[in-house]
Protein backbone atom coordinates (compact mmCIF):
# COMPACT_ATOMS: atom_id res chain seq x y z
CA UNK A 1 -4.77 -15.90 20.72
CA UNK A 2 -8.22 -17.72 21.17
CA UNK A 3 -7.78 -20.88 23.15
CA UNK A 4 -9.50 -22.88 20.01
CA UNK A 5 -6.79 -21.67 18.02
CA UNK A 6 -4.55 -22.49 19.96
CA UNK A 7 -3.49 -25.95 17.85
CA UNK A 8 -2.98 -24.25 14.25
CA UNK A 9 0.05 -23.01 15.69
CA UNK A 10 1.82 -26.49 16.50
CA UNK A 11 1.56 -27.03 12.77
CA UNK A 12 4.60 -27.94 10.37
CA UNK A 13 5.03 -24.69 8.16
CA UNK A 14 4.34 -27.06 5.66
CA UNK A 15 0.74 -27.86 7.15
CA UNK A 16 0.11 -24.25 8.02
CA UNK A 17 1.22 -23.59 4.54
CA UNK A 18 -2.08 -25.82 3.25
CA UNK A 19 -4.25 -24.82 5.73
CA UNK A 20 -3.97 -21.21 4.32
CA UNK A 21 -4.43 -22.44 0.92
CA UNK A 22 -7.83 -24.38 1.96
CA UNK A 23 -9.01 -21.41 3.88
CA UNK A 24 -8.51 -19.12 0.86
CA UNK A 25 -10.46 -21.51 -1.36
CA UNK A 26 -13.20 -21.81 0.98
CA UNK A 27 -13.55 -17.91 1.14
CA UNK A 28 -13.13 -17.99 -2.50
CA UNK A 29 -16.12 -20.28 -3.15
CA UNK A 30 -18.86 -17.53 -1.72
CA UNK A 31 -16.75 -14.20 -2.86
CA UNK A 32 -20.75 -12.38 -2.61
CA UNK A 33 -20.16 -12.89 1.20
CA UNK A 34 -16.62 -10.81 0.85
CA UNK A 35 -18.36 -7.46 1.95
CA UNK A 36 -17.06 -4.19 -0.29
CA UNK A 37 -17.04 -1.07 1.65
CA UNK A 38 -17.60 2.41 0.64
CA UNK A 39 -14.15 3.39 0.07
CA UNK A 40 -13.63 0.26 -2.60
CA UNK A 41 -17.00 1.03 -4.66
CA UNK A 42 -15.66 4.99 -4.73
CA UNK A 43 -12.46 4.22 -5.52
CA UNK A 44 -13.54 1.57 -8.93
CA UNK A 45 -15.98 4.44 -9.72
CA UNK A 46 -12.91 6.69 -9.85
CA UNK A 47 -10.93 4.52 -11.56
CA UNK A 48 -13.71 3.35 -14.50
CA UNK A 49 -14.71 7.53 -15.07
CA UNK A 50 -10.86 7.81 -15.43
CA UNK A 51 -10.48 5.11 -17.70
CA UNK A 52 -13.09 6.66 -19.85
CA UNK A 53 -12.15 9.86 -20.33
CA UNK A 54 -8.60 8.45 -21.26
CA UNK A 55 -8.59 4.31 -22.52
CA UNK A 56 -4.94 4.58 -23.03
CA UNK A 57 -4.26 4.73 -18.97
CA UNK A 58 -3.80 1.50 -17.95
CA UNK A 59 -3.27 -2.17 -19.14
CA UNK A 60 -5.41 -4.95 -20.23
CA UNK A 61 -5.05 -8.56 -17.48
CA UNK A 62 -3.50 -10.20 -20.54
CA UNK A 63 -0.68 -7.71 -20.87
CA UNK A 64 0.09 -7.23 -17.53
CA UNK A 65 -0.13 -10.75 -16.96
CA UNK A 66 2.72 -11.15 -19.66
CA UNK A 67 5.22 -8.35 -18.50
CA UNK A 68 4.75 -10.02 -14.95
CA UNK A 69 6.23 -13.11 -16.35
CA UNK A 70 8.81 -11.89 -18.09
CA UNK A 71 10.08 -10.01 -15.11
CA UNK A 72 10.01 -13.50 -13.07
């Protein structure tokens, strides 16, 4: 553990908790700094050629959005 980190862990779990949630929102306000590495561009290029030689494989966000819910 890195001596300036070394107060984060003294934090409620409810204060941890948020500080996770800010942290994620920062990172999510510049997502073209996320890098993407070899491996993830090879593997959406797999999975958009599969797609298009067969549209019926797989599920639209909406859809799988729903059946998620109704599971919950």
């Amino acid at each position: 553990m890195k001596p300036q980190f070394a107060a984060v862990f003294e934090l409620t779990i409810s204060d941890k908790l948020q500080l996770l949630e800010d942290l994620w929102d920062s990172i999510a306000e510049t997502p073209e700094q996320l890098p993407i590495y070899e491996w993830q561009k090879k593997e959406l290029d797999l999975r958009k050629e599969n797609y298009q030689h067969n549209s019926t494989v797989g599920t639209s966000w909406e859809i799988a959005k729903q059946r998620i819910s109704q599971q919950l």
